[in-house]
PDB file of N, CA and C in Angstrom:
ATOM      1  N   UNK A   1       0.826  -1.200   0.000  1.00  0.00           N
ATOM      2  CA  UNK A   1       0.000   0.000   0.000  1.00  0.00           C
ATOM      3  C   UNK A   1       0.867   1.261   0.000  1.00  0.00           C
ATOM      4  N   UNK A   2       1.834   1.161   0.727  1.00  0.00           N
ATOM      5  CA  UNK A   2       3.117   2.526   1.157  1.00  0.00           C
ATOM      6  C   UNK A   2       3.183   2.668  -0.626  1.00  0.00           C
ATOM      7  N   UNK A   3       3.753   1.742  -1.141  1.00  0.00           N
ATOM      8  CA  UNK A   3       4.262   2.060  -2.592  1.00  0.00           C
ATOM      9  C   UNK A   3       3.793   2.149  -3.405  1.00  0.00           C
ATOM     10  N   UNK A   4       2.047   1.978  -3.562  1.00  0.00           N
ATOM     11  CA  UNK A   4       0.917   2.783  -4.270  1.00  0.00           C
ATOM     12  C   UNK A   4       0.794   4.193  -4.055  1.00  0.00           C
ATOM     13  N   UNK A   5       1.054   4.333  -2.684  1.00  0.00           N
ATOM     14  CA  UNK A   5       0.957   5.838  -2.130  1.00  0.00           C
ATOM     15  C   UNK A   5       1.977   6.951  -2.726  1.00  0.00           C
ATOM     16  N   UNK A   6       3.496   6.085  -2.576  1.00  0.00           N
ATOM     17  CA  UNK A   6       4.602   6.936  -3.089  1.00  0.00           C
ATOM     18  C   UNK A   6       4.799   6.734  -4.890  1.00  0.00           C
ATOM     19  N   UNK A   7       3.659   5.767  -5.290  1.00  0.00           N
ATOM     20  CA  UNK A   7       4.040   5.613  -6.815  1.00  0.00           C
ATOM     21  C   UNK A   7       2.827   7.101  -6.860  1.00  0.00           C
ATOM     22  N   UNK A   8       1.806   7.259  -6.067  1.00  0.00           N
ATOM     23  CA  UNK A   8       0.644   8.166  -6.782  1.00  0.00           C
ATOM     24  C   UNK A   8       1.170   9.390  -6.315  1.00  0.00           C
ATOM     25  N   UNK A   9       2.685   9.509  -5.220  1.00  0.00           N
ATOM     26  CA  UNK A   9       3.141  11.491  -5.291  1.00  0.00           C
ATOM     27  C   UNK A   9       3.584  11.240  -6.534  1.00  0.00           C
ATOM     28  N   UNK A  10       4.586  10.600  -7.143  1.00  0.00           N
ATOM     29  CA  UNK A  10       5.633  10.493  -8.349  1.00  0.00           C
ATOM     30  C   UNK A  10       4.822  10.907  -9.601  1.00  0.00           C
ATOM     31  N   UNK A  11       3.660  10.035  -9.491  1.00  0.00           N
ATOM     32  CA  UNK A  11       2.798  10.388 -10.972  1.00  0.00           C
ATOM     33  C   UNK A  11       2.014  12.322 -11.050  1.00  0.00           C
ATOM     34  N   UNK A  12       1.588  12.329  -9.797  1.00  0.00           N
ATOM     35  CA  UNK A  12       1.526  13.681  -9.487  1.00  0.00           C
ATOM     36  C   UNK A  12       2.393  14.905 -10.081  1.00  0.00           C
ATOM     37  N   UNK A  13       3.353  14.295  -9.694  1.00  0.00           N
ATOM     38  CA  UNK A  13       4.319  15.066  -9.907  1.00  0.00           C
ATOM     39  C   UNK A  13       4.910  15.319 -11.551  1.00  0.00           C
ATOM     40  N   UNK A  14       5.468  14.185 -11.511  1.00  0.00           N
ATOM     41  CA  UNK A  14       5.740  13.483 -13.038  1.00  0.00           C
ATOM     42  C   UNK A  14       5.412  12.984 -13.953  1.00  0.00           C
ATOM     43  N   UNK A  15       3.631  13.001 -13.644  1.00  0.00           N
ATOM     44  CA  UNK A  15       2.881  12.231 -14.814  1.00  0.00           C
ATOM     45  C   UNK A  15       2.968  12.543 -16.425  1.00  0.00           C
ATOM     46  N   UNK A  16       3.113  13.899 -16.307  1.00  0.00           N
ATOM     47  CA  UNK A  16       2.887  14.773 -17.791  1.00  0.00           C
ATOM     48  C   UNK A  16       4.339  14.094 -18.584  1.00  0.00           C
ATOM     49  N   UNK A  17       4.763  13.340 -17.785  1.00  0.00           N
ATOM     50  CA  UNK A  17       6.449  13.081 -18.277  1.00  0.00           C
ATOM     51  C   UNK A  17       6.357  11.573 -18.794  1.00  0.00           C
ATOM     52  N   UNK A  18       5.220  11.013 -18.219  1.00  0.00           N
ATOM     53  CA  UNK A  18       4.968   9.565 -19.136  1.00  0.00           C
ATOM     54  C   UNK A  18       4.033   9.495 -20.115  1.00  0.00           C
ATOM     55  N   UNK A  19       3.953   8.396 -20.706  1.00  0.00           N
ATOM     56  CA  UNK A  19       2.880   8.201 -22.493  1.00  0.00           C
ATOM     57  C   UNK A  19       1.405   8.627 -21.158  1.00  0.00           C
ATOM     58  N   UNK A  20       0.516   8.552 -21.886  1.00  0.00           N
ATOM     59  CA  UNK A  20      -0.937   8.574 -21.761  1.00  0.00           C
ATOM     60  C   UNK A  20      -1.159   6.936 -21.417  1.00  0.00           C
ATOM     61  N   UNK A  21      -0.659   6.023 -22.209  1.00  0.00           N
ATOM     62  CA  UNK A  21      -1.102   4.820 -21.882  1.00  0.00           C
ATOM     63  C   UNK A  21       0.034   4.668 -20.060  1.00  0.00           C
ATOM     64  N   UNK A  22       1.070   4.992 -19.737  1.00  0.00           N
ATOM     65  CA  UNK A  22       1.305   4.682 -19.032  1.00  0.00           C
ATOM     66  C   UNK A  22       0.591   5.387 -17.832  1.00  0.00           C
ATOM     67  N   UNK A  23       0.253   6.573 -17.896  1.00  0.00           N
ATOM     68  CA  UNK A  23      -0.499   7.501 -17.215  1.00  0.00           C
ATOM     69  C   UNK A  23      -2.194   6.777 -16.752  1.00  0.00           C
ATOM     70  N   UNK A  24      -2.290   6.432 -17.354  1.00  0.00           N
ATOM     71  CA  UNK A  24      -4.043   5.484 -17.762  1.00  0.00           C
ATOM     72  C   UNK A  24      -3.581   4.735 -16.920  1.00  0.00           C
ATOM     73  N   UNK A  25      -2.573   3.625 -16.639  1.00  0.00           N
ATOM     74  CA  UNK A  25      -2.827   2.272 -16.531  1.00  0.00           C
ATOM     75  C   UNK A  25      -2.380   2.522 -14.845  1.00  0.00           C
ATOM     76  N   UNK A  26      -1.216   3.417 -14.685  1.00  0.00           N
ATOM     77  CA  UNK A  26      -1.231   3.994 -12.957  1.00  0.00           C
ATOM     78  C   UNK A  26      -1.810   4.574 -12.228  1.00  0.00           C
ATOM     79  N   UNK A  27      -2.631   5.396 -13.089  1.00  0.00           N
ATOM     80  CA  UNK A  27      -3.956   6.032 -12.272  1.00  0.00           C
ATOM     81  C   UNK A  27      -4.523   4.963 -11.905  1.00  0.00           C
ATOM     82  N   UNK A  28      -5.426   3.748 -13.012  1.00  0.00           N
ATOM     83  CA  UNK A  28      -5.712   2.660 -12.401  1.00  0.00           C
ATOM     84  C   UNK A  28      -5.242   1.918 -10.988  1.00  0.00           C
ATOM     85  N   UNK A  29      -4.112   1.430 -11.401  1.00  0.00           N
ATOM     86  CA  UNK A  29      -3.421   0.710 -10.003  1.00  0.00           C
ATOM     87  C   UNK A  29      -3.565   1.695  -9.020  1.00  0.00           C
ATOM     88  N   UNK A  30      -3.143   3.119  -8.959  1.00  0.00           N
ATOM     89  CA  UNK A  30      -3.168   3.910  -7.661  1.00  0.00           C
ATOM     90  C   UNK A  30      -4.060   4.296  -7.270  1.00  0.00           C
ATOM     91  N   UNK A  31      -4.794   5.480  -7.818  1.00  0.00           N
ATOM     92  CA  UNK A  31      -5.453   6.054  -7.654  1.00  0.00           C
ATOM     93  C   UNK A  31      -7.225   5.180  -7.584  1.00  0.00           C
ATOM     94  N   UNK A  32      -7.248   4.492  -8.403  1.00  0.00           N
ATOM     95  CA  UNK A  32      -8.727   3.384  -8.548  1.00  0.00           C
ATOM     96  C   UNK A  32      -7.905   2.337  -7.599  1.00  0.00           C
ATOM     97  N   UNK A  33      -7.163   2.043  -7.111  1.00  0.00           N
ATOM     98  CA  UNK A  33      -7.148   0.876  -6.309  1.00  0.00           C
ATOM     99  C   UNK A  33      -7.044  -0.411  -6.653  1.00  0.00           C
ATOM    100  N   UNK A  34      -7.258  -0.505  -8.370  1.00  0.00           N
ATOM    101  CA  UNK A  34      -7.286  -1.763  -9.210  1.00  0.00           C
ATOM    102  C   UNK A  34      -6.207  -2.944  -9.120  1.00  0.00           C
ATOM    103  N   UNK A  35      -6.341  -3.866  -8.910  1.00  0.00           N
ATOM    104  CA  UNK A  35      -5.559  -5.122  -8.659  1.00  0.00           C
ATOM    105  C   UNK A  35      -4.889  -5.501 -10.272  1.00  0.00           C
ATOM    106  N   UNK A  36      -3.946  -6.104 -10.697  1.00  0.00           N
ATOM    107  CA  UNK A  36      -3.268  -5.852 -12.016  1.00  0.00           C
ATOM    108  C   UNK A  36      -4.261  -6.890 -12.889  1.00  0.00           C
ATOM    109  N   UNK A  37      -4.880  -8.045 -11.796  1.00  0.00           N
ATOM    110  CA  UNK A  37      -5.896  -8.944 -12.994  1.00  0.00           C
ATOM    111  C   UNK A  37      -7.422  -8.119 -13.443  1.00  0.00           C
ATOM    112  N   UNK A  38      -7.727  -6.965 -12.108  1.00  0.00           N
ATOM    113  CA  UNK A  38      -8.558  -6.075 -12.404  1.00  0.00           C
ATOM    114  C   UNK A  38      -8.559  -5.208 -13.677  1.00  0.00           C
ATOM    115  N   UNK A  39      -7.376  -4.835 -13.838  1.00  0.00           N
ATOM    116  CA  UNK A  39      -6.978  -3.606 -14.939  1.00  0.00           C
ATOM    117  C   UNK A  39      -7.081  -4.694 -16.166  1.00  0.00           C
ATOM    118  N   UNK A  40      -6.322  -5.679 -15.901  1.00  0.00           N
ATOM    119  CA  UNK A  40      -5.742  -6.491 -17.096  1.00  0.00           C
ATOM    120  C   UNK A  40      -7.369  -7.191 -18.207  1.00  0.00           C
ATOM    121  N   UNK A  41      -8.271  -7.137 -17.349  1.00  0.00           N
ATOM    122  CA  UNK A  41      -9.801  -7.582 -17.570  1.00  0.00           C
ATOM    123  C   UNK A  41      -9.825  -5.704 -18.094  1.00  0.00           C
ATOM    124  N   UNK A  42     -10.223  -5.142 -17.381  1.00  0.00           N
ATOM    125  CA  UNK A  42     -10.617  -4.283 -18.039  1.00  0.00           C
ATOM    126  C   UNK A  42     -10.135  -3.362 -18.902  1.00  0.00           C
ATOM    127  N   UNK A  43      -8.646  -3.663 -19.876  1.00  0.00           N
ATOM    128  CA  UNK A  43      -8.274  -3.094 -20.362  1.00  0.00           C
ATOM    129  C   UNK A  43      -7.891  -4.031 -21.806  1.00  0.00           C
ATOM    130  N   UNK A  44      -8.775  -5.213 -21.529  1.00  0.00           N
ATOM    131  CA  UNK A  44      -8.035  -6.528 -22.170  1.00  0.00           C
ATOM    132  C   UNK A  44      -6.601  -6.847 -22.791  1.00  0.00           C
ATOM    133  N   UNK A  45      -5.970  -6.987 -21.488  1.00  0.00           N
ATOM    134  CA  UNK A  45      -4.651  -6.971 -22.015  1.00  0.00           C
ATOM    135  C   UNK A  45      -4.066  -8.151 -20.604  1.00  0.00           C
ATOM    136  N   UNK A  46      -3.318  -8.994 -21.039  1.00  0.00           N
ATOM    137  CA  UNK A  46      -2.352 -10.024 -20.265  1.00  0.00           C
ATOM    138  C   UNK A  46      -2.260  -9.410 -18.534  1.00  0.00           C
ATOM    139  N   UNK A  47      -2.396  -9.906 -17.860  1.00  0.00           N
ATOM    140  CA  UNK A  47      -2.032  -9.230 -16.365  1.00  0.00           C
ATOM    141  C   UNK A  47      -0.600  -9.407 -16.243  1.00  0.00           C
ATOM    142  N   UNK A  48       0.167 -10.043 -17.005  1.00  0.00           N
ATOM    143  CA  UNK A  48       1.608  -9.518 -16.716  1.00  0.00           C
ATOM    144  C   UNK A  48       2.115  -8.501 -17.962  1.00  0.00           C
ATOM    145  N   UNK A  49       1.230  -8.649 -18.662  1.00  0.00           N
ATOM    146  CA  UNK A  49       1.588  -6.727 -19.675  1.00  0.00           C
ATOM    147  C   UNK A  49       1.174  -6.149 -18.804  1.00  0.00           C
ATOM    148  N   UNK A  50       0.226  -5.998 -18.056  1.00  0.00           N
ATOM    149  CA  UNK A  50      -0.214  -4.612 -16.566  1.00  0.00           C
ATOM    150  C   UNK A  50       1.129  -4.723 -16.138  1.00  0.00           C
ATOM    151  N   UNK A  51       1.351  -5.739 -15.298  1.00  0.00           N
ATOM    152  CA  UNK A  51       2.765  -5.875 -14.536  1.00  0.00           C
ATOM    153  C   UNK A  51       3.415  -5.188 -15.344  1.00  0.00           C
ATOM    154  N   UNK A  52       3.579  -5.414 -15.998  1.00  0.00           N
ATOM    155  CA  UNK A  52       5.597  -4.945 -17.178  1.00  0.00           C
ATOM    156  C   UNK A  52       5.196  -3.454 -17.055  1.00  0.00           C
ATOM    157  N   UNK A  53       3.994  -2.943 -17.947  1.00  0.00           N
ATOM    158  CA  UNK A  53       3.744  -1.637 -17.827  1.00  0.00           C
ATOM    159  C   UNK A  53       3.813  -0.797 -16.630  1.00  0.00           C
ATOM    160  N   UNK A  54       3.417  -1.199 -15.599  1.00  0.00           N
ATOM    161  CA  UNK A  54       3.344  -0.889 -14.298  1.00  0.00           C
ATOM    162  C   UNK A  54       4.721  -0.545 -13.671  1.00  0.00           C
ATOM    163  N   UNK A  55       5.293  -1.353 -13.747  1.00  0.00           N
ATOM    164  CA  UNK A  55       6.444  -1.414 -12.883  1.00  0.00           C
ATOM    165  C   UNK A  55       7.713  -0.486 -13.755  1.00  0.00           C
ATOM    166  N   UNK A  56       7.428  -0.560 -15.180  1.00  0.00           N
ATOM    167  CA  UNK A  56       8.107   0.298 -16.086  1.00  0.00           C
ATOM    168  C   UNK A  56       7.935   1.761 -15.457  1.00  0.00           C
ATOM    169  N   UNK A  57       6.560   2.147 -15.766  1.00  0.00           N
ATOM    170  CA  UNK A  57       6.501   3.005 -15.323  1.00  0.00           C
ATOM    171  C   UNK A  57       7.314   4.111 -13.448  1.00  0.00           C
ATOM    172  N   UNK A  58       6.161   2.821 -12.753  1.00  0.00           N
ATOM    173  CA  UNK A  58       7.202   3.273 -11.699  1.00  0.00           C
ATOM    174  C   UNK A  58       8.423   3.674 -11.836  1.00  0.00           C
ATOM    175  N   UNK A  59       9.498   2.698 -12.467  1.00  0.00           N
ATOM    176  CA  UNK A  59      11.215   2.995 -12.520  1.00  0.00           C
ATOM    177  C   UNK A  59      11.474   4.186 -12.867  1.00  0.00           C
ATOM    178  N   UNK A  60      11.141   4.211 -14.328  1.00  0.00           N
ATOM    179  CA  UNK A  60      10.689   5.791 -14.907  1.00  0.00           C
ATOM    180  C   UNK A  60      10.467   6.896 -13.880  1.00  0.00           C
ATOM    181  N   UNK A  61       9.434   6.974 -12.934  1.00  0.00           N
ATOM    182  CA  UNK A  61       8.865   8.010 -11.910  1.00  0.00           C
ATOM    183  C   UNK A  61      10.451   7.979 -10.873  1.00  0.00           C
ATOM    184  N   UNK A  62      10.670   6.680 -10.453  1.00  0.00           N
ATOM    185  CA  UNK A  62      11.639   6.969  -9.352  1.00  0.00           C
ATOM    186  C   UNK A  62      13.147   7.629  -9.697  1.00  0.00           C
ATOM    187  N   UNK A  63      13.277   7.043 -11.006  1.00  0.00           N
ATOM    188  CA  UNK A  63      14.116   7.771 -12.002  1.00  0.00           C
ATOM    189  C   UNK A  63      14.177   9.483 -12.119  1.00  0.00           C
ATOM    190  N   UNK A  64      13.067  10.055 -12.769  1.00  0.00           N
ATOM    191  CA  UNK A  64      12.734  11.432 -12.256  1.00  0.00           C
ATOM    192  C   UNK A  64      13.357  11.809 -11.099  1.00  0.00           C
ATOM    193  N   UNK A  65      12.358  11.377  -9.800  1.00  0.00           N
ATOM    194  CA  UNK A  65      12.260  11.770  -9.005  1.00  0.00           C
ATOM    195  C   UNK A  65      14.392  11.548  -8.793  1.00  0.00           C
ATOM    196  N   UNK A  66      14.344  11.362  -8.636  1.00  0.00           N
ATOM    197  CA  UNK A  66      15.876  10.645  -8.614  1.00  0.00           C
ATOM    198  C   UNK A  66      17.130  11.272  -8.804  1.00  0.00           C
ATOM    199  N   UNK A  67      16.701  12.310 -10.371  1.00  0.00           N
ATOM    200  CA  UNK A  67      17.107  13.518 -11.085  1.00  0.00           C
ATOM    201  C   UNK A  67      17.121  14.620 -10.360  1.00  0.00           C
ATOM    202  N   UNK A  68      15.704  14.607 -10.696  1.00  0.00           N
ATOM    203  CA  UNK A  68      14.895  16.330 -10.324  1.00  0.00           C
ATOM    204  C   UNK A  68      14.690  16.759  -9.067  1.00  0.00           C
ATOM    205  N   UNK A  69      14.239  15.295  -8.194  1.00  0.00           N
ATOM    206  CA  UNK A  69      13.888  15.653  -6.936  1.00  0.00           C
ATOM    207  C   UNK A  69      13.163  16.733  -6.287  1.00  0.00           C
ATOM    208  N   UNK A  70      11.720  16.791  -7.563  1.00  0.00           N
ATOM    209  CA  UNK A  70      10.995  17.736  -6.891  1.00  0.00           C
ATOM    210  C   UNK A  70       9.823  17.138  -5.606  1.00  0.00           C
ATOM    211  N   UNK A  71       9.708  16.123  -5.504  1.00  0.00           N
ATOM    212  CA  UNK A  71       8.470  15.322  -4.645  1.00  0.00           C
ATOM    213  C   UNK A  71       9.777  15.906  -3.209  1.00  0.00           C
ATOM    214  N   UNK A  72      10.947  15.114  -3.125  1.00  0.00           N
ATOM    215  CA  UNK A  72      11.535  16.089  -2.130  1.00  0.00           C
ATOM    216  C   UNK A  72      11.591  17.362  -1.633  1.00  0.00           C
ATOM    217  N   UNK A  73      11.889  18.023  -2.520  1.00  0.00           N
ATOM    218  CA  UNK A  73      11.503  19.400  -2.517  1.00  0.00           C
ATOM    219  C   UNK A  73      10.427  19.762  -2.179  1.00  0.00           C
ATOM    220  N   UNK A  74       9.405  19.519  -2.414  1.00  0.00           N
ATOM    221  CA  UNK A  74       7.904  19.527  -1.448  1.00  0.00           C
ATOM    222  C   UNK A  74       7.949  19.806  -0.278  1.00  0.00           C
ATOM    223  N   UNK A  75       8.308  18.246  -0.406  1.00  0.00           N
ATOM    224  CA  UNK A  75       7.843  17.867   1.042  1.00  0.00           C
ATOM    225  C   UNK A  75       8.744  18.441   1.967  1.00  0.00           C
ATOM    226  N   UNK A  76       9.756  19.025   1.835  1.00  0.00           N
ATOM    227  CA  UNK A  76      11.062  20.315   2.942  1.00  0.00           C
ATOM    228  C   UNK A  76      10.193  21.060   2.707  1.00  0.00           C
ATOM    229  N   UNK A  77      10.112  21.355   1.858  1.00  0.00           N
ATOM    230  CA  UNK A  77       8.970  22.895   2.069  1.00  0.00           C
ATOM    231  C   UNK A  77       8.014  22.807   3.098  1.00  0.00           C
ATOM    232  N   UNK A  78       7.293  21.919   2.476  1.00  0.00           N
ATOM    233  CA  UNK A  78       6.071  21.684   3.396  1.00  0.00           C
ATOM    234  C   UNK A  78       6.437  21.548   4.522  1.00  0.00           C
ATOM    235  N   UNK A  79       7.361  20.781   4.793  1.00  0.00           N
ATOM    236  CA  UNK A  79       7.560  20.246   6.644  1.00  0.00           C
ATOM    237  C   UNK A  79       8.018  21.834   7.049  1.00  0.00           C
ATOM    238  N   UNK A  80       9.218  22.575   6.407  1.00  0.00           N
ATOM    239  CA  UNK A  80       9.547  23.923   7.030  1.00  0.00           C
ATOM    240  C   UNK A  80       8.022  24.755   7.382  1.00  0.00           C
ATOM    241  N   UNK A  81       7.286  24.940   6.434  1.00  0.00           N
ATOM    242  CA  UNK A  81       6.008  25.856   6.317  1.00  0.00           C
ATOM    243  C   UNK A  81       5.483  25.229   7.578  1.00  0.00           C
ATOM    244  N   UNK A  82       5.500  24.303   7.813  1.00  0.00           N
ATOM    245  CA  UNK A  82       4.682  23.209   9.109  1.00  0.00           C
ATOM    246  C   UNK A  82       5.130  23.573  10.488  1.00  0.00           C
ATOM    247  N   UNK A  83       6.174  23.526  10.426  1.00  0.00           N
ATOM    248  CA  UNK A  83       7.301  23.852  11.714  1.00  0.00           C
ATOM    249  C   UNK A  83       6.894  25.017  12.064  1.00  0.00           C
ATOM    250  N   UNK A  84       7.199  26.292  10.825  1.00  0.00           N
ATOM    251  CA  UNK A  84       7.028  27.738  11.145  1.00  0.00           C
ATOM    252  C   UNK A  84       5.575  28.255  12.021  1.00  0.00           C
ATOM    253  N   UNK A  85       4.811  27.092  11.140  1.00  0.00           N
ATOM    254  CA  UNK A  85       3.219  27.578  11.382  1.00  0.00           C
ATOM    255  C   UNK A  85       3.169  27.212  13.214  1.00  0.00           C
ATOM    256  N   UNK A  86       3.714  25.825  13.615  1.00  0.00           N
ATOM    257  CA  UNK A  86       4.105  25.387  15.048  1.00  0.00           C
ATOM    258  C   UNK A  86       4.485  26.326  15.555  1.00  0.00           C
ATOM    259  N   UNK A  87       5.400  26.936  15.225  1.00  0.00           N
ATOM    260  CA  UNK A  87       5.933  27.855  16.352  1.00  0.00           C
ATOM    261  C   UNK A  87       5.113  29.312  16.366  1.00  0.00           C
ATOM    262  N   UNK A  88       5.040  29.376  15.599  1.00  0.00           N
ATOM    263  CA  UNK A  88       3.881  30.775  15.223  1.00  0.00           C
ATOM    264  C   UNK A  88       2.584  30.330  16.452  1.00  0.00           C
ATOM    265  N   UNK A  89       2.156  29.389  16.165  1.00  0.00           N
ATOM    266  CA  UNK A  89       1.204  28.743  17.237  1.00  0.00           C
ATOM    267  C   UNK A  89       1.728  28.644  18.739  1.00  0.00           C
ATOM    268  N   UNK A  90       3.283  28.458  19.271  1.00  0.00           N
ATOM    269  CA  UNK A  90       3.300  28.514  20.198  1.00  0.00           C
ATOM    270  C   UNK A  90       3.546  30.184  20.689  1.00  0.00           C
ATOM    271  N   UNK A  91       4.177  30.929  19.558  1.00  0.00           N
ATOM    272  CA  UNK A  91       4.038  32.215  20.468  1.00  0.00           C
ATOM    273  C   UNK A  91       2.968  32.823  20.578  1.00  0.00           C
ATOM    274  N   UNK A  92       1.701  32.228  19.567  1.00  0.00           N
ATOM    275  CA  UNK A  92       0.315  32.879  20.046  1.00  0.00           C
ATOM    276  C   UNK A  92       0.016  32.413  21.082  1.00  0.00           C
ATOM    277  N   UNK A  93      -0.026  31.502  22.135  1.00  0.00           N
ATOM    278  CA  UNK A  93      -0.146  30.542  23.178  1.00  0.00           C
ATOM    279  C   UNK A  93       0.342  31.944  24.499  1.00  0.00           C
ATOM    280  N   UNK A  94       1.660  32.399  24.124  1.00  0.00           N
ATOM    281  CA  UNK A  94       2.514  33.180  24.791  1.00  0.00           C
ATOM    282  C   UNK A  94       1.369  34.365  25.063  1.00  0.00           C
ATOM    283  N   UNK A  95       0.529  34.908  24.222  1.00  0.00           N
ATOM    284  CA  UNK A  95       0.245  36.306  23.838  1.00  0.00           C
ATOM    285  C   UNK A  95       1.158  37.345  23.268  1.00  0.00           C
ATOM    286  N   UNK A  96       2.372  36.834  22.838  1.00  0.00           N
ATOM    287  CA  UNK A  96       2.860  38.341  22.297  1.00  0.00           C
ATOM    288  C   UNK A  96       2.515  38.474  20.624  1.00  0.00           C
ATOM    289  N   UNK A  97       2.215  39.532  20.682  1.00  0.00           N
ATOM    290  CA  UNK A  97       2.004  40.080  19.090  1.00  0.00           C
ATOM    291  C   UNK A  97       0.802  39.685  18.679  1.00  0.00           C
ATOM    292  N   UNK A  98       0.172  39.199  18.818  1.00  0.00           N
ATOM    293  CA  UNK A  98      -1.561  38.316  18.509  1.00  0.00           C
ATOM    294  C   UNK A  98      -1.835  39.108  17.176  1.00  0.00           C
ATOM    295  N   UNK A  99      -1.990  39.774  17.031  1.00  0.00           N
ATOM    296  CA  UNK A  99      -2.525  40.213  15.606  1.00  0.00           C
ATOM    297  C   UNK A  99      -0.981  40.171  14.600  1.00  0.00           C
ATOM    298  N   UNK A 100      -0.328  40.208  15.066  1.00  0.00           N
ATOM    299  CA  UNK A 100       0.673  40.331  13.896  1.00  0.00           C
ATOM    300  C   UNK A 100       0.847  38.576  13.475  1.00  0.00           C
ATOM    301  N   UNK A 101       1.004  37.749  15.154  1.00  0.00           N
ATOM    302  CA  UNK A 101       1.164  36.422  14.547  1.00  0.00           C
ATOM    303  C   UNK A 101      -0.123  35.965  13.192  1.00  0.00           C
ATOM    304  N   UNK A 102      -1.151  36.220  13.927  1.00  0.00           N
ATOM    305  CA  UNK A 102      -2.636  35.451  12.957  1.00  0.00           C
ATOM    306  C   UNK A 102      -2.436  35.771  11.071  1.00  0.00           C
ATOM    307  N   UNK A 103      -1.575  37.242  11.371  1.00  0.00           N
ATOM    308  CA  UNK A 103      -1.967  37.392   9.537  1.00  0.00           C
ATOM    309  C   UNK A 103      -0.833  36.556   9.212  1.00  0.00           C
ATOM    310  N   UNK A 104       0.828  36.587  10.167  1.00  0.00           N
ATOM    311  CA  UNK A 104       1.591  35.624   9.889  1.00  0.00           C
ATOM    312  C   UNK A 104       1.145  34.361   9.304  1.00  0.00           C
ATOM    313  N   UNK A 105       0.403  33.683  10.475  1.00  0.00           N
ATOM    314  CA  UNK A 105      -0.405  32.137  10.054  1.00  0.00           C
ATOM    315  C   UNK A 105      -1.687  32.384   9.076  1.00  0.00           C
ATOM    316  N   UNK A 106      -2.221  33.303   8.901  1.00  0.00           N
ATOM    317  CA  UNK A 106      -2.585  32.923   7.749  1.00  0.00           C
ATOM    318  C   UNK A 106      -1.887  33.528   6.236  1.00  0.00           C
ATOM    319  N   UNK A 107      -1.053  33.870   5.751  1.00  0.00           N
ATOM    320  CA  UNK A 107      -0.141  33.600   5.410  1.00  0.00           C
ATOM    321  C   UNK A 107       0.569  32.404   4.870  1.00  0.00           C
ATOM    322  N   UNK A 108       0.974  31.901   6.162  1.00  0.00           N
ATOM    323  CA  UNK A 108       2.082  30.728   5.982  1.00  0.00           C
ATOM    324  C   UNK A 108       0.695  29.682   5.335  1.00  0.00           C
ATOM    325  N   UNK A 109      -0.273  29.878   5.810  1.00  0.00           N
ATOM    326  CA  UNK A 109      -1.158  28.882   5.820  1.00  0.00           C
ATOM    327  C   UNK A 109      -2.016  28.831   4.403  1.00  0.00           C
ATOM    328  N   UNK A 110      -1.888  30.127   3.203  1.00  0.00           N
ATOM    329  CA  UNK A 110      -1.758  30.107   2.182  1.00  0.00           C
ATOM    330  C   UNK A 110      -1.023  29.999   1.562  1.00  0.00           C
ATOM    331  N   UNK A 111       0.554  30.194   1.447  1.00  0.00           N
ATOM    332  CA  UNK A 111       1.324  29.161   1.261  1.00  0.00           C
ATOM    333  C   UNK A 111       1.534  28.071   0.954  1.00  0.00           C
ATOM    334  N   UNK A 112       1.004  26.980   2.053  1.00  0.00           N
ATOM    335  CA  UNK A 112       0.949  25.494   1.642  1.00  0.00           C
ATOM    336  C   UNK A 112      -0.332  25.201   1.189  1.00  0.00           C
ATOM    337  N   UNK A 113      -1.375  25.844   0.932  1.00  0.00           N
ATOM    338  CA  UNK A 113      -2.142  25.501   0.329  1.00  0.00           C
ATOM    339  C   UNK A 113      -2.141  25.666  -1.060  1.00  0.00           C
ATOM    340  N   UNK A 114      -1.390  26.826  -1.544  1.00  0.00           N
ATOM    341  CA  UNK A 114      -0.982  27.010  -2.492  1.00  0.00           C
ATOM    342  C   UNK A 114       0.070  25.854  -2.976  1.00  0.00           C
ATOM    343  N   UNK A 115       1.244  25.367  -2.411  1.00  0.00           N
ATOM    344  CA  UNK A 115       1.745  24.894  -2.948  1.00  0.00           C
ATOM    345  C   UNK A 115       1.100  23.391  -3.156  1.00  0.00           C
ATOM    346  N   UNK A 116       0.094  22.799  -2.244  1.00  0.00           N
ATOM    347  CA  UNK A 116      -0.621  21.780  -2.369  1.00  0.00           C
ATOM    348  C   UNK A 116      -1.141  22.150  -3.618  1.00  0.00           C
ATOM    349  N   UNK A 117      -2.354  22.740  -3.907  1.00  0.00           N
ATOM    350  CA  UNK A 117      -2.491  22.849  -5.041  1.00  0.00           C
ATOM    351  C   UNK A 117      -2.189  22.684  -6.320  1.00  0.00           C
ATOM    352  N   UNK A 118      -1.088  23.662  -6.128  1.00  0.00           N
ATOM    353  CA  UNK A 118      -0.129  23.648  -7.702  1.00  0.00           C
ATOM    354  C   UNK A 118       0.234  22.504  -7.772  1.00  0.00           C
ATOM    355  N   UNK A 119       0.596  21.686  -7.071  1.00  0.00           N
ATOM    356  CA  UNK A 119       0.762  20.617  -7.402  1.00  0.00           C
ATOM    357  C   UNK A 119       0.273  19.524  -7.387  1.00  0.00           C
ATOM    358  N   UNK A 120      -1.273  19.572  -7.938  1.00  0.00           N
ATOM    359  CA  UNK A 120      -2.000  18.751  -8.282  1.00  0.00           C
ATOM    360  C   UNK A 120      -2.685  17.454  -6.793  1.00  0.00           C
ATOM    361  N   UNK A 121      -1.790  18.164  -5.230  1.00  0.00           N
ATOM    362  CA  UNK A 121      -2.525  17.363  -4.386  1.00  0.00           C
ATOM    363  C   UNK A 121      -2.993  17.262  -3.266  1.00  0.00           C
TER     364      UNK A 121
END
């Protein structure tokens, strides 16, 4: 399940970077949840052509990712934006600055929504 999860950031990320048929057939497995004799029925094609395709693909994505290392890049972002927003939260706790922290956090807190977004998750 972990590696459905980390194959569906990769495609996220990197999908526009594989065929359409490979794009089709991982959305399936990930995103639909489809089992490879599932896809392989409904796409009429061999369940170890799903396999081959499948796992091609993946390599491909981890490959990218591998390069480019933008799914990393994210996710530092994100965890920093996360942290900041934490501590922003503990000095509102404190009372100092209360109005200056809140536009801070919301802020930071458009930010990662933004960057969720843009990137498709």
């Amino acid at each position: 399940m972990e590696k459905r999860i980390e194959t569906a950031w990769l495609l996220a990320f990197y999908g526009p970077l594989l065929t359409p048929r490979q794009r089709e057939l991982l959305a399936l497995y990930c995103d639909e949840d489809l089992s490879l004799a599932e896809i392989a029925a409904q796409e009429d094609i061999s369940r170890q052509g799903v396999y081959d395709a499948v796992h091609r693909a993946q390599r491909q994505l981890a490959d990218y990712e591998a390069r480019l290392g933008l799914l990393a890049r994210y996710r530092r972002i994100t965890q920093g934006l996360e942290r900041c927003r934490a501590m922003l939260d503990d000095v509102r706790a404190s009372g100092e600055g209360e109005e200056a922290l809140a536009r801070v956090k919301r802020a930071l807190d458009a930010l990662i929504a933004d960057e969720e977004g843009q990137n498709g998750v």
